[in-house]
ModelCIF file with pLDDT and N, C-alpha, C, O atoms, coordinates in Angstrom:
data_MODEL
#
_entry.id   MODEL 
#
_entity.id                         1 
_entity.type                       polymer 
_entity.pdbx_number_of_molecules   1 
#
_entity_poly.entity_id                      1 
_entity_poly.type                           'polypeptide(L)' 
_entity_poly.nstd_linkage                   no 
_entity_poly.nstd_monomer                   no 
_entity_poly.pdbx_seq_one_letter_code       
;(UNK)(UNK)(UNK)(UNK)(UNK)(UNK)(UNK)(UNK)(UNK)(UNK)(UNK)(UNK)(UNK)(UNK)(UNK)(UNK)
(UNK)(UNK)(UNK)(UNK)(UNK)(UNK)(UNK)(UNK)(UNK)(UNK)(UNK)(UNK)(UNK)(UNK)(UNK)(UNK)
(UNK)(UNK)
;
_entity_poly.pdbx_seq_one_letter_code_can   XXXXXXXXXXXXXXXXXXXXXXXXXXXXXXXXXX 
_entity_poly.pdbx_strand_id                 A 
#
loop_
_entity_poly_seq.entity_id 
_entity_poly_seq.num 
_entity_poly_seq.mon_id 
_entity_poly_seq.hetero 
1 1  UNK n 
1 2  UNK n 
1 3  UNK n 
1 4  UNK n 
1 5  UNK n 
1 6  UNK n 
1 7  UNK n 
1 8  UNK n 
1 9  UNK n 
1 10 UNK n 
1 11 UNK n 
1 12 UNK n 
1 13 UNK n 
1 14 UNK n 
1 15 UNK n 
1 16 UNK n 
1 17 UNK n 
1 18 UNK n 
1 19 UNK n 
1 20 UNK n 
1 21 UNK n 
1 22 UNK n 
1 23 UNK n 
1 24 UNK n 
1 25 UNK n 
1 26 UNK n 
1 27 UNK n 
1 28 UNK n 
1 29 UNK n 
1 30 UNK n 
1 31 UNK n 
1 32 UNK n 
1 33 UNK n 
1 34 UNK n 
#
_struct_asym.id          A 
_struct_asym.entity_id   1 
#
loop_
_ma_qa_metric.id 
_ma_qa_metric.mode 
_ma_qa_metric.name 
_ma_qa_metric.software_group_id 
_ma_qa_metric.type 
1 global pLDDT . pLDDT 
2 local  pLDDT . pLDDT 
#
_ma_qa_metric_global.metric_id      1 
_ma_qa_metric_global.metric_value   93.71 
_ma_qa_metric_global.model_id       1 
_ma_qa_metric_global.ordinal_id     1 
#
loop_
_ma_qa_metric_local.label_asym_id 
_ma_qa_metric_local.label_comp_id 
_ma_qa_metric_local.label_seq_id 
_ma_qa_metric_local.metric_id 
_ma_qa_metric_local.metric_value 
_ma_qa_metric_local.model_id 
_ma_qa_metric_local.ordinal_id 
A UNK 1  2 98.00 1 1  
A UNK 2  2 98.00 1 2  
A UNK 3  2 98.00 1 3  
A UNK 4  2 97.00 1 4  
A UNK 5  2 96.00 1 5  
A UNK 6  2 92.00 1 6  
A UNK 7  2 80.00 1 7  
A UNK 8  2 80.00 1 8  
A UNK 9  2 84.00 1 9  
A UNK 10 2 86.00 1 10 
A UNK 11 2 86.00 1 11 
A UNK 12 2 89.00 1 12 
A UNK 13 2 92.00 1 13 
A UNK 14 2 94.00 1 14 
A UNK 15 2 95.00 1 15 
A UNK 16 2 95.00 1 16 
A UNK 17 2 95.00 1 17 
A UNK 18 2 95.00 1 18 
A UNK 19 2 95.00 1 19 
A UNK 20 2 95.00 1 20 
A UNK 21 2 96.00 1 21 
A UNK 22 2 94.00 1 22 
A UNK 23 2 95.00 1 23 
A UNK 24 2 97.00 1 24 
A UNK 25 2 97.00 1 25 
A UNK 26 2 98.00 1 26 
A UNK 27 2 98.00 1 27 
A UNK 28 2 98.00 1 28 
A UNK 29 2 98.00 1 29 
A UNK 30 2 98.00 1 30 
A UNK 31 2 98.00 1 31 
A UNK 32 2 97.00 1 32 
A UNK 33 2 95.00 1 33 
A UNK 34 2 87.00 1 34 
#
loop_
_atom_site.group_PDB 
_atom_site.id 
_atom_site.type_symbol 
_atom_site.label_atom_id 
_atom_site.label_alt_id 
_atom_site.label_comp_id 
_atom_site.label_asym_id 
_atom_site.label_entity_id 
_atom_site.label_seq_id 
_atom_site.pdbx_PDB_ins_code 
_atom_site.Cartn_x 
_atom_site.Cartn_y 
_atom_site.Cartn_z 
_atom_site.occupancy 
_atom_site.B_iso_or_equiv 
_atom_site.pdbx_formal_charge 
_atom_site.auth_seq_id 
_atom_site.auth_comp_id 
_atom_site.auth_asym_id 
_atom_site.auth_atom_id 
_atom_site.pdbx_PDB_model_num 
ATOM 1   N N  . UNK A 1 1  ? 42.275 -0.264  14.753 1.00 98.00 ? 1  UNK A N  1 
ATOM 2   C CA . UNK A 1 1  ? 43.642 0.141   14.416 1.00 98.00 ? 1  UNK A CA 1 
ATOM 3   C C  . UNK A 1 1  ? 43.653 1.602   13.986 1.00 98.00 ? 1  UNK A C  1 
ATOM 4   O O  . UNK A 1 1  ? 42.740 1.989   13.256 1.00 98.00 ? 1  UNK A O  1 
ATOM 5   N N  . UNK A 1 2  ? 44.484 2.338   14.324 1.00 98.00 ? 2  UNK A N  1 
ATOM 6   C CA . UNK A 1 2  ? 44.589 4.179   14.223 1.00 98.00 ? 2  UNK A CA 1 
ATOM 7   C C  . UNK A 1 2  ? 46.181 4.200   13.527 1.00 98.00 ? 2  UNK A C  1 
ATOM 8   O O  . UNK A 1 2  ? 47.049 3.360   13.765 1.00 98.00 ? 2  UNK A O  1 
ATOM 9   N N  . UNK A 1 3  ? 46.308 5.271   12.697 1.00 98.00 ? 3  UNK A N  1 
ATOM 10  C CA . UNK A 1 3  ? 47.723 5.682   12.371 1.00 98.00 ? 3  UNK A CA 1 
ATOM 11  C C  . UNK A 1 3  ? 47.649 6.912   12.967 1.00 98.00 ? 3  UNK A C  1 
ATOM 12  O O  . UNK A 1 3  ? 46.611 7.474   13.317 1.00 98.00 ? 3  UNK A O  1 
ATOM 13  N N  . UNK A 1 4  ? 48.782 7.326   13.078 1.00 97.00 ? 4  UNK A N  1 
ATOM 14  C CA . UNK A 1 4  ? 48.800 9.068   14.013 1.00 97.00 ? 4  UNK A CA 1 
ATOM 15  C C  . UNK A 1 4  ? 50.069 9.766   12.850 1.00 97.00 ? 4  UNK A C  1 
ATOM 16  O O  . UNK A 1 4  ? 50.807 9.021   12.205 1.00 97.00 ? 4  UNK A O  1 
ATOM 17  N N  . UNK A 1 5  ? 50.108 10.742  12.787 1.00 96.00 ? 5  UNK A N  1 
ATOM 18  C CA . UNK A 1 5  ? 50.925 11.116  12.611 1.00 96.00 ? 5  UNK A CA 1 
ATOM 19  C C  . UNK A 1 5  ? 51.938 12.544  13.241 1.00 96.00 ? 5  UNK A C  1 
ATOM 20  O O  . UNK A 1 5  ? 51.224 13.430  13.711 1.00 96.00 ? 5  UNK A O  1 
ATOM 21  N N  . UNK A 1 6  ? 53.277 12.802  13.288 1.00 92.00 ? 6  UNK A N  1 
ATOM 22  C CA . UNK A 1 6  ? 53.961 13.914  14.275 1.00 92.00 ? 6  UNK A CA 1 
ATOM 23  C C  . UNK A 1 6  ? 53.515 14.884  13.262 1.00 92.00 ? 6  UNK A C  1 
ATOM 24  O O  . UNK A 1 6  ? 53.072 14.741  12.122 1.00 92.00 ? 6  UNK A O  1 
ATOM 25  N N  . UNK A 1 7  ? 53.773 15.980  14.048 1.00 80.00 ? 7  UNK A N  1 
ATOM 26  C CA . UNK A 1 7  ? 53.917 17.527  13.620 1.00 80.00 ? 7  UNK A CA 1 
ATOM 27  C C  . UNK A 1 7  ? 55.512 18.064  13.322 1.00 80.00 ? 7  UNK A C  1 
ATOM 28  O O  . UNK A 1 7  ? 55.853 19.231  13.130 1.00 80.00 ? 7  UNK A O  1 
ATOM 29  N N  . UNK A 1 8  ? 56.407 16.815  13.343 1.00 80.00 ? 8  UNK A N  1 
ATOM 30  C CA . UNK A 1 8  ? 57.505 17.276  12.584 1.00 80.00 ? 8  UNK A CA 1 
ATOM 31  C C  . UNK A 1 8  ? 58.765 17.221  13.387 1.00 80.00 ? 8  UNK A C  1 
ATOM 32  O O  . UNK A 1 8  ? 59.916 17.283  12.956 1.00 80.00 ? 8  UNK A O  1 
ATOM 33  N N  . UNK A 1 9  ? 58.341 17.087  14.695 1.00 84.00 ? 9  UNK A N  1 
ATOM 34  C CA . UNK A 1 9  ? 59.037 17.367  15.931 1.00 84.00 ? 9  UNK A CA 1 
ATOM 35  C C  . UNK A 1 9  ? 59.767 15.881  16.388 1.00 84.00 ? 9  UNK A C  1 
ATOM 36  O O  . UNK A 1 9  ? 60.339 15.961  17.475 1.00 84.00 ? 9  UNK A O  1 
ATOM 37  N N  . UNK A 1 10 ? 59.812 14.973  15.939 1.00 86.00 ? 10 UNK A N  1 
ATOM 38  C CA . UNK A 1 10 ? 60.839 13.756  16.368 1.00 86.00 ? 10 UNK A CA 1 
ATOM 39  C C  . UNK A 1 10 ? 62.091 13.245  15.487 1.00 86.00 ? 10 UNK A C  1 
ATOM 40  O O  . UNK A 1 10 ? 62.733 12.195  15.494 1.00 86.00 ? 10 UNK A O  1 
ATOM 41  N N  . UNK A 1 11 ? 62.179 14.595  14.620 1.00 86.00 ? 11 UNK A N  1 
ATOM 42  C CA . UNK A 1 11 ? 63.585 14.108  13.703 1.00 86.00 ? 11 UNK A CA 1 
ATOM 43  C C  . UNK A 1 11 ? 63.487 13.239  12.939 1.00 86.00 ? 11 UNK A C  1 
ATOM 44  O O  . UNK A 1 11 ? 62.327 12.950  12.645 1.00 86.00 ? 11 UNK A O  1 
ATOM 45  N N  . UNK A 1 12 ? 64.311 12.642  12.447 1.00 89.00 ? 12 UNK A N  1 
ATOM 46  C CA . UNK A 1 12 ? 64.494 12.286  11.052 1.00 89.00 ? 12 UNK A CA 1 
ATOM 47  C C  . UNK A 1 12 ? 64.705 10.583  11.483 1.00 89.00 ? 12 UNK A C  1 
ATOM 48  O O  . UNK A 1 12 ? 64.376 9.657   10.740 1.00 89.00 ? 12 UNK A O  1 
ATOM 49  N N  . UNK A 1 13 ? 65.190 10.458  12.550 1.00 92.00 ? 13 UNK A N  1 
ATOM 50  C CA . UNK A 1 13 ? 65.444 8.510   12.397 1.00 92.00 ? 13 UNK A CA 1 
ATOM 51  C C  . UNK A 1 13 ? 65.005 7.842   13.959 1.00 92.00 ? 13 UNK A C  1 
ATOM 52  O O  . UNK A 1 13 ? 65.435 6.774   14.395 1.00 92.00 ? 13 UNK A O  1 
ATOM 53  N N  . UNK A 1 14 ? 63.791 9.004   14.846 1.00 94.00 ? 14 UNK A N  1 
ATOM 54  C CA . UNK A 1 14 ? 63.588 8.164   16.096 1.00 94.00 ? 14 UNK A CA 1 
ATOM 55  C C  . UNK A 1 14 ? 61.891 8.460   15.948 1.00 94.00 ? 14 UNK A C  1 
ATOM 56  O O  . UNK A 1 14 ? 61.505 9.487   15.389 1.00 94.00 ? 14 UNK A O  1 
ATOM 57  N N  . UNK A 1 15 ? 60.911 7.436   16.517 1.00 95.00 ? 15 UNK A N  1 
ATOM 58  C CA . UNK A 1 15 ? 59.586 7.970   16.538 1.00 95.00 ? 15 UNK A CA 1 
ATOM 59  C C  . UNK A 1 15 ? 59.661 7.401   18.075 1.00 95.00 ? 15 UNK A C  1 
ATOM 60  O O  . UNK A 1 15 ? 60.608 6.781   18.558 1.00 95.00 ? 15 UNK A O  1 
ATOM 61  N N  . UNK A 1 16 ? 58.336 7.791   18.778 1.00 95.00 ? 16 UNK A N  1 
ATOM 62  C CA . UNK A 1 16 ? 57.737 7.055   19.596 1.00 95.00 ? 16 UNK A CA 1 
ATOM 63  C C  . UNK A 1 16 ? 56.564 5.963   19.201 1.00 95.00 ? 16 UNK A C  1 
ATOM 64  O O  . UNK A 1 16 ? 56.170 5.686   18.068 1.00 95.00 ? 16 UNK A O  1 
ATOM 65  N N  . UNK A 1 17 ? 56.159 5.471   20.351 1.00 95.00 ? 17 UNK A N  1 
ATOM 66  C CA . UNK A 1 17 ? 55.119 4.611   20.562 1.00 95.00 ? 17 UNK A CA 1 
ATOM 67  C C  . UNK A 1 17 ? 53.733 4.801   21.424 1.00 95.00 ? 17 UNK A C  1 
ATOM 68  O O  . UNK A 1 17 ? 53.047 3.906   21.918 1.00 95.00 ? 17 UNK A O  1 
ATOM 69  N N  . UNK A 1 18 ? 53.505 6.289   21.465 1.00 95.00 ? 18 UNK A N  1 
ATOM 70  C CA . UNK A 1 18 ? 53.165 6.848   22.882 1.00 95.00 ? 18 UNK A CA 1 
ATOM 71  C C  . UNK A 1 18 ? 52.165 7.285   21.887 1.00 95.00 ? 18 UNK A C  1 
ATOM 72  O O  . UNK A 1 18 ? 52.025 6.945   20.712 1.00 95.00 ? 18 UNK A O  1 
ATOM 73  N N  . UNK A 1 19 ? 51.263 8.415   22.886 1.00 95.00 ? 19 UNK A N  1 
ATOM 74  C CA . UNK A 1 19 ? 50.134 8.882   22.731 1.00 95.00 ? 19 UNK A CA 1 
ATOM 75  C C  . UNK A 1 19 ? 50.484 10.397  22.197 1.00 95.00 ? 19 UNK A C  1 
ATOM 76  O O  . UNK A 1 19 ? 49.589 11.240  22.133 1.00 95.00 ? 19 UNK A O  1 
ATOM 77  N N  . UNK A 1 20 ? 51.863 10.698  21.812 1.00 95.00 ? 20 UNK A N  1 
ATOM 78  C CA . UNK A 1 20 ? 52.428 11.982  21.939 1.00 95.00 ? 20 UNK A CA 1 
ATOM 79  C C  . UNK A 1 20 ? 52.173 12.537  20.338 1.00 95.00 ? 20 UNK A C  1 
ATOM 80  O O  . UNK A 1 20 ? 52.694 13.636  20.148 1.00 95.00 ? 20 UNK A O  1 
ATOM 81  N N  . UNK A 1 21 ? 51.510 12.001  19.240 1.00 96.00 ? 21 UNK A N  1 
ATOM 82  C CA . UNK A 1 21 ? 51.568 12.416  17.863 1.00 96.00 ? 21 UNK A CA 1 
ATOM 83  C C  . UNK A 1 21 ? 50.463 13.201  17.864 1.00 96.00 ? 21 UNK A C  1 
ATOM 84  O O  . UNK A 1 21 ? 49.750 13.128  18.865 1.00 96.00 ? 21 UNK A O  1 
ATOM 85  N N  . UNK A 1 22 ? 50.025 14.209  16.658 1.00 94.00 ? 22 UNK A N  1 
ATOM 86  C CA . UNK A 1 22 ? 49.665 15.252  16.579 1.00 94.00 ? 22 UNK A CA 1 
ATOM 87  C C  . UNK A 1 22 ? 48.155 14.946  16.118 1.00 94.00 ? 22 UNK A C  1 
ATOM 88  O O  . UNK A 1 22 ? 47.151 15.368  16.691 1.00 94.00 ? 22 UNK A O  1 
ATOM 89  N N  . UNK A 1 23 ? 48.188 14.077  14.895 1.00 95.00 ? 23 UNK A N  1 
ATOM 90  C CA . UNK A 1 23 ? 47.411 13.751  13.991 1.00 95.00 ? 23 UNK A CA 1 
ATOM 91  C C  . UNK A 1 23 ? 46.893 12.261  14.034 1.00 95.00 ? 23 UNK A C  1 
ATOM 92  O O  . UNK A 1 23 ? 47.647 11.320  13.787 1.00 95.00 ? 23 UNK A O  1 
ATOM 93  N N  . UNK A 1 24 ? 45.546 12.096  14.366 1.00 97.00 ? 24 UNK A N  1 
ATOM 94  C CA . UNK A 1 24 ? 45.434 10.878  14.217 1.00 97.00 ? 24 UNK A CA 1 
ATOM 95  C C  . UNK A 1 24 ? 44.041 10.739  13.863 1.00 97.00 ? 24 UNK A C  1 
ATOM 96  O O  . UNK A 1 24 ? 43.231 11.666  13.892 1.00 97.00 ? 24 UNK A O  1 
ATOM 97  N N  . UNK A 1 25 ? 43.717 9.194   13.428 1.00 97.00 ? 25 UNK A N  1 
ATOM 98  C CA . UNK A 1 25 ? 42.687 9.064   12.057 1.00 97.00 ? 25 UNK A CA 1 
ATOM 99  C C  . UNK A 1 25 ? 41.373 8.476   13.062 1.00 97.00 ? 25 UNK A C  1 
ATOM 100 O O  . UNK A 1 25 ? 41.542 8.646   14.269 1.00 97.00 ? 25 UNK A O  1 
ATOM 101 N N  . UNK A 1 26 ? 40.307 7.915   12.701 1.00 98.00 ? 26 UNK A N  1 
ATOM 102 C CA . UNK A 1 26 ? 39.242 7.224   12.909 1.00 98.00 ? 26 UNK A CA 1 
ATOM 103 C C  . UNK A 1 26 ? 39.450 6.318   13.578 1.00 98.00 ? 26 UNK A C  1 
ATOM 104 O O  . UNK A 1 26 ? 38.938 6.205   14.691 1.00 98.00 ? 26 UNK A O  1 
ATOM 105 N N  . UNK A 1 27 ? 40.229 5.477   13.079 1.00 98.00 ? 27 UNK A N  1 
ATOM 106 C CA . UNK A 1 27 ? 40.562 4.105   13.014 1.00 98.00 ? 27 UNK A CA 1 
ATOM 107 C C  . UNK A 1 27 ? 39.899 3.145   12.237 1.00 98.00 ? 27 UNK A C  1 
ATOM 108 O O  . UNK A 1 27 ? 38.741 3.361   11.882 1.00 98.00 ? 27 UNK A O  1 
ATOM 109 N N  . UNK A 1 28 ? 40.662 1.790   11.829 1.00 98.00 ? 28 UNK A N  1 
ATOM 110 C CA . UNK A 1 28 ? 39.609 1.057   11.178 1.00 98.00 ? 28 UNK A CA 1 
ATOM 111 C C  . UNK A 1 28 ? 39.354 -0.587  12.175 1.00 98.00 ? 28 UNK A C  1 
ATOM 112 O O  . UNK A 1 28 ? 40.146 -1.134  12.942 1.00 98.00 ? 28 UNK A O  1 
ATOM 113 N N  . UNK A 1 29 ? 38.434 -0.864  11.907 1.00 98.00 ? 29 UNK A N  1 
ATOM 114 C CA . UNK A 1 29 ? 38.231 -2.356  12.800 1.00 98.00 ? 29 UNK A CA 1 
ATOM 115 C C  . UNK A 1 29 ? 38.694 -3.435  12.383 1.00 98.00 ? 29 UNK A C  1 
ATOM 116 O O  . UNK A 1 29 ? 38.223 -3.804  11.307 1.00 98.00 ? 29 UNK A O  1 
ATOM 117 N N  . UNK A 1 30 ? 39.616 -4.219  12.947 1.00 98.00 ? 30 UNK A N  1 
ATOM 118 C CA . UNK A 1 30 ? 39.725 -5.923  12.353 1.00 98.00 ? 30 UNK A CA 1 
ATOM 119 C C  . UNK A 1 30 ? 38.991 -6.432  13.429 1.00 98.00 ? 30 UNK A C  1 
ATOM 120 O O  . UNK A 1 30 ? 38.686 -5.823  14.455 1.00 98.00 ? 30 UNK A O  1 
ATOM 121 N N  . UNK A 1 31 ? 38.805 -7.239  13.221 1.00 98.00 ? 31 UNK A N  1 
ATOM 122 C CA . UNK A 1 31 ? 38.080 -8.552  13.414 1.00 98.00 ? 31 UNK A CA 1 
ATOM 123 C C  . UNK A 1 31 ? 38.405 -10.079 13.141 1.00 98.00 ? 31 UNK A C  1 
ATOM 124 O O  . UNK A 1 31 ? 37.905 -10.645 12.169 1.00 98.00 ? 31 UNK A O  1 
ATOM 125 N N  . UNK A 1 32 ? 39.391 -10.841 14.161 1.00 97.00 ? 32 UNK A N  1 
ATOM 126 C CA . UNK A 1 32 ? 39.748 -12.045 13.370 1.00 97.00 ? 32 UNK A CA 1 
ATOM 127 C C  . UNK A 1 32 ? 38.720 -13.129 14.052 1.00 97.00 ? 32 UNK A C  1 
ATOM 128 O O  . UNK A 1 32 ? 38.251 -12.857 15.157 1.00 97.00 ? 32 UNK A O  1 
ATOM 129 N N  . UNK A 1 33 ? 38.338 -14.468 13.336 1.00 95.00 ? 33 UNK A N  1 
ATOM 130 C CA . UNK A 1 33 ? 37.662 -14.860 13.590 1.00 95.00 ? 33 UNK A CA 1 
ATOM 131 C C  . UNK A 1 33 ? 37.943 -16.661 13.775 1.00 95.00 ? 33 UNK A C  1 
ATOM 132 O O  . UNK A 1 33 ? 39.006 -16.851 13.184 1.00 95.00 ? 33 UNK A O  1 
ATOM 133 N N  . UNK A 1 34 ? 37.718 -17.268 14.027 1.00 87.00 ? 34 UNK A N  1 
ATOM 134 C CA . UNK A 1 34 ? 38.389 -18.382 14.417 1.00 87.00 ? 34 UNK A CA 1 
ATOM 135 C C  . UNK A 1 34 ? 37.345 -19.838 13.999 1.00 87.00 ? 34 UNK A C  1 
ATOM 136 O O  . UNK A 1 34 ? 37.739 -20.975 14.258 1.00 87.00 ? 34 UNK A O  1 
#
């Protein structure tokens, strides 16, 4: 799982879902198990 974050540029009340953000983290792993 990754969070991204914009550079400021999508206004105030719309985001995407895309690959289009500026900033983004490591990620961390889940793992569910059954």
């Amino acid at each position: 799982y990754y969070c991204a974050a914009d550079g400021g540029r999508y206004g105030s009340s719309w985001c995407p879902l895309d690959e289009s953000y500026d900033y983004w983290g490591q990620g961390t792993q889940v793992t569910v198990s059954s």
